[in-house]
C-alpha atoms as a PDB file:
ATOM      1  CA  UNK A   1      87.591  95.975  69.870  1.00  0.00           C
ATOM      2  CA  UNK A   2      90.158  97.255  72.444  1.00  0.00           C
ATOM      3  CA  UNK A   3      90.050  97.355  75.716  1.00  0.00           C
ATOM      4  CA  UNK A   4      89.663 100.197  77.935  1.00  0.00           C
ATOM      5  CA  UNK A   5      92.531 100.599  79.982  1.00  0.00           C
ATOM      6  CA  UNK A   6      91.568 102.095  83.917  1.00  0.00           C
ATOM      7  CA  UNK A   7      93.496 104.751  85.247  1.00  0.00           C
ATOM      8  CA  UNK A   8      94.073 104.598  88.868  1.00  0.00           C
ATOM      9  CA  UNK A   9      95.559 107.477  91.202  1.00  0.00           C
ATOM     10  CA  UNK A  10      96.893 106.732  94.239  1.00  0.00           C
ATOM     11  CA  UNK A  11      97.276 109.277  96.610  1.00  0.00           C
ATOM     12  CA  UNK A  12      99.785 106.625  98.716  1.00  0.00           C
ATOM     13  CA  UNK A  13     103.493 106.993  97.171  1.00  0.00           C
ATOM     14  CA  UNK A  14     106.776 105.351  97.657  1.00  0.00           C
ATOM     15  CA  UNK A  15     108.611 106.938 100.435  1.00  0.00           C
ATOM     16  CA  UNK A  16     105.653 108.003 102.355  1.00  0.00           C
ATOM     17  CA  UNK A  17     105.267 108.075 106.208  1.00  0.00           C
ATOM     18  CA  UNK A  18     101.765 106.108 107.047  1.00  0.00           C
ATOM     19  CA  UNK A  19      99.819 105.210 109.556  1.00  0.00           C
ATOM     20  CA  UNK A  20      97.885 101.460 109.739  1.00  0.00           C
ATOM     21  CA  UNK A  21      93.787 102.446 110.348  1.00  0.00           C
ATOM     22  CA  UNK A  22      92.684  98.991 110.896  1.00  0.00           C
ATOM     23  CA  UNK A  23      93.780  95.346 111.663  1.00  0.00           C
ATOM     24  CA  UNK A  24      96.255  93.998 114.128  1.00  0.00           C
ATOM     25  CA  UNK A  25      98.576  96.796 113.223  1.00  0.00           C
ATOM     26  CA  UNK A  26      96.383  99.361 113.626  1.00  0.00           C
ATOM     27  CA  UNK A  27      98.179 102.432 115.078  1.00  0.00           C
ATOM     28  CA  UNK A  28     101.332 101.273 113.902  1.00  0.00           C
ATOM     29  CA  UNK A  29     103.491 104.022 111.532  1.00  0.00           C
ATOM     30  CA  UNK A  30     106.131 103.172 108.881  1.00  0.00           C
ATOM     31  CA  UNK A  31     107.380 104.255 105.832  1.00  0.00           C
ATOM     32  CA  UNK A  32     106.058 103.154 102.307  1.00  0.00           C
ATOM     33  CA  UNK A  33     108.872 100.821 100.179  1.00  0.00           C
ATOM     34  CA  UNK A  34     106.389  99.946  97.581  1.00  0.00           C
ATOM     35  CA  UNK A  35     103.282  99.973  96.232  1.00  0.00           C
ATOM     36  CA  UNK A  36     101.695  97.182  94.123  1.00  0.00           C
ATOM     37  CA  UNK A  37      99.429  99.144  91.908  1.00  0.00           C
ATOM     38  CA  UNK A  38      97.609  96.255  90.229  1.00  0.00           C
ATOM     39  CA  UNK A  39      96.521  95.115  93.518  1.00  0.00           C
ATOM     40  CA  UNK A  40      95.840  98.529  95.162  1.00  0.00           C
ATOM     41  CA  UNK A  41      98.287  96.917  97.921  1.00  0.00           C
ATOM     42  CA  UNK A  42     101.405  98.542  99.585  1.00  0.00           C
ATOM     43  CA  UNK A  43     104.493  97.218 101.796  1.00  0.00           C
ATOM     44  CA  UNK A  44     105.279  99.330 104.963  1.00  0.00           C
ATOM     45  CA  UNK A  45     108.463  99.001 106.446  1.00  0.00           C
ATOM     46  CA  UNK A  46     107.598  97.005 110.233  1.00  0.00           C
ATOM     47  CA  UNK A  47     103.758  96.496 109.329  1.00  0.00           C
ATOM     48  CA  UNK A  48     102.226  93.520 109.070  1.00  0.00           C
ATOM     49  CA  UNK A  49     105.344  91.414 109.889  1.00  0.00           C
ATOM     50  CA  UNK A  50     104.725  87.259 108.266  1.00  0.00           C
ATOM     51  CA  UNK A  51     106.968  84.849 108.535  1.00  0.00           C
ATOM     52  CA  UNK A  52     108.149  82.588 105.719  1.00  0.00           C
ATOM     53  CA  UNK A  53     109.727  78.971 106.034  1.00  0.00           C
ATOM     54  CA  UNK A  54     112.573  78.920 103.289  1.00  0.00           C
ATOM     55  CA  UNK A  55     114.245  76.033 101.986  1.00  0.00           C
ATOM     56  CA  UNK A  56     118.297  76.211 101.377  1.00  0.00           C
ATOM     57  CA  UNK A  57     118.964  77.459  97.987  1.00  0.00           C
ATOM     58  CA  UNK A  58     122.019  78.790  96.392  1.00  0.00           C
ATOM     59  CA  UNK A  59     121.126  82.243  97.300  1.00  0.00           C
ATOM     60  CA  UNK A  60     121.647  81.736 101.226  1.00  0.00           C
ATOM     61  CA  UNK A  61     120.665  79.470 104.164  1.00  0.00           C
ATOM     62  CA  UNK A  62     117.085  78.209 104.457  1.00  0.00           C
ATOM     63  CA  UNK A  63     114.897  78.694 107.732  1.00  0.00           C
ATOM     64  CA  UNK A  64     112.167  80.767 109.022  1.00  0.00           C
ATOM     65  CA  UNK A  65     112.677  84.323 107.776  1.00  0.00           C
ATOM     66  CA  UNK A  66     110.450  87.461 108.883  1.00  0.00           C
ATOM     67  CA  UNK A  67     109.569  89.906 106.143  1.00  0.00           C
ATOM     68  CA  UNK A  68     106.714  92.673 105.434  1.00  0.00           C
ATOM     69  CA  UNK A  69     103.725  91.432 103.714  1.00  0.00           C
ATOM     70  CA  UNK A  70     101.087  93.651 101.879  1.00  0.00           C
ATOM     71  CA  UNK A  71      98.946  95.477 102.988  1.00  0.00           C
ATOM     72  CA  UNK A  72      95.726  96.923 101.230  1.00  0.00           C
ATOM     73  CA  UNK A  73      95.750 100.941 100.556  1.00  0.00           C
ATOM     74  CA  UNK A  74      91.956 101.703 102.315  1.00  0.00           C
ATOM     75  CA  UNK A  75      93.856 100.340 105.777  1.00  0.00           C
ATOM     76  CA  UNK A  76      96.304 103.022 105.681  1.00  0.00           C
ATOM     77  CA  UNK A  77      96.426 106.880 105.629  1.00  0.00           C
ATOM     78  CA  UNK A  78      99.275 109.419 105.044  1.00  0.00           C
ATOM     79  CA  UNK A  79     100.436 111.156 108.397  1.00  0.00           C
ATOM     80  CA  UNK A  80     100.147 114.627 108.917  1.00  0.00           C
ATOM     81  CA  UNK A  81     103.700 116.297 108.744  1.00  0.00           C
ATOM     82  CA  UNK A  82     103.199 118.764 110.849  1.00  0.00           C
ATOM     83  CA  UNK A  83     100.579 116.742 113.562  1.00  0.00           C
ATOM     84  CA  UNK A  84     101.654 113.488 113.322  1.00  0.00           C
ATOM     85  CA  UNK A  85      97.799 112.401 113.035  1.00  0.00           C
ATOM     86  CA  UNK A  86      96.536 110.670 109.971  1.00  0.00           C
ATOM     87  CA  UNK A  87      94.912 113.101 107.595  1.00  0.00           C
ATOM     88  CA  UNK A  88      92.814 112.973 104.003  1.00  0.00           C
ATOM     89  CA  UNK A  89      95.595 114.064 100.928  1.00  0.00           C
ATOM     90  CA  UNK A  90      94.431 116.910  97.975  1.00  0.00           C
ATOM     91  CA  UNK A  91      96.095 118.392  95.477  1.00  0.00           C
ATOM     92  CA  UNK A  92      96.682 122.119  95.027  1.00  0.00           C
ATOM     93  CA  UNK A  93      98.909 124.025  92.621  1.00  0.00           C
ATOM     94  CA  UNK A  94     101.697 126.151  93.816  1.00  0.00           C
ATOM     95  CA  UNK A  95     102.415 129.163  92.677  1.00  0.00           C
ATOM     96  CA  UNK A  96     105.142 127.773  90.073  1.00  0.00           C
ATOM     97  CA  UNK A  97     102.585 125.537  88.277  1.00  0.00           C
ATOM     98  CA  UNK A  98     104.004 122.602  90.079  1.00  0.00           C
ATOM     99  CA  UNK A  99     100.732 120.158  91.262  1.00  0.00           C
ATOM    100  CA  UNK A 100     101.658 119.052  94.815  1.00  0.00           C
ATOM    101  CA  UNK A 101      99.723 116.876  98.088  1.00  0.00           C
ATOM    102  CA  UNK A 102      98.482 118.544 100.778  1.00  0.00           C
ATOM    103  CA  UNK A 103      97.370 117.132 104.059  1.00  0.00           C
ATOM    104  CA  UNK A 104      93.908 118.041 104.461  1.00  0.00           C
ATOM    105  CA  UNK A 105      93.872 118.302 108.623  1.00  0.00           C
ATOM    106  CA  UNK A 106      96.752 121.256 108.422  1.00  0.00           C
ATOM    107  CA  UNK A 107      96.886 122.322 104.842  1.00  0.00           C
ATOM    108  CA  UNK A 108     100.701 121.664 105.060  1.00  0.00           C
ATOM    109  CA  UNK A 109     102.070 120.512 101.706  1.00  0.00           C
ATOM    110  CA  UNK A 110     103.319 116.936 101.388  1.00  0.00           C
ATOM    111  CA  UNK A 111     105.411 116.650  98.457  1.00  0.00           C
ATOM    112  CA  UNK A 112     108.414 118.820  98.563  1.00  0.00           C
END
């Protein structure tokens, strides 16, 4: 019997400005370097900063190195381009065909 496969959308991509809702970051804004899609998780350039004690390797030095963890997709929100506020994302077709995000707060389109 196979398996049935779940189809996730994420309405968070790569390269996306976003602001933290909740936590100790909360208000914080950064830009999206990757999301983890099996763990509905995404790292945010300066958000929720860890730091990690390395040992010496043959890659570099060892010590305490600072580094973005993840952070989980419900704490964060696309910002509005044209506000700056953190707004809901829907899709609408343009007139082309093409299937773009909107911000919800000011209607402006997202992707460009």
């Amino acid at each position: 019997m196979a398996q049935k496969i779940k189809i996730r959308k994420f309405k968070i991509k790569k390269g996306d400005k976003v602001v933290v809702l909740t936590g100790r970051d909360k208000g914080k804004r950064g830009q999206v370097l990757e999301v983890l899609r099996s763990e509905d998780r995404a790292i945010v350039s300066g958000v929720n900063k860890v730091k990690r004690h390395t040992r010496p390797g043959p890659q570099g030095a060892g010590g305490i190195v600072e580094k973005e963890a993840a952070i989980h997709l419900s704490n964060l929100a696309i910002e509005d381009p044209k506000t700056g506020k953190p707004t809901r994302v829907g899709y609408r077709f343009l007139d082309d065909g093409r299937k773009v995000r909107f911000a919800k707060g000011s209607g402006e389109v997202i992707d460009v």
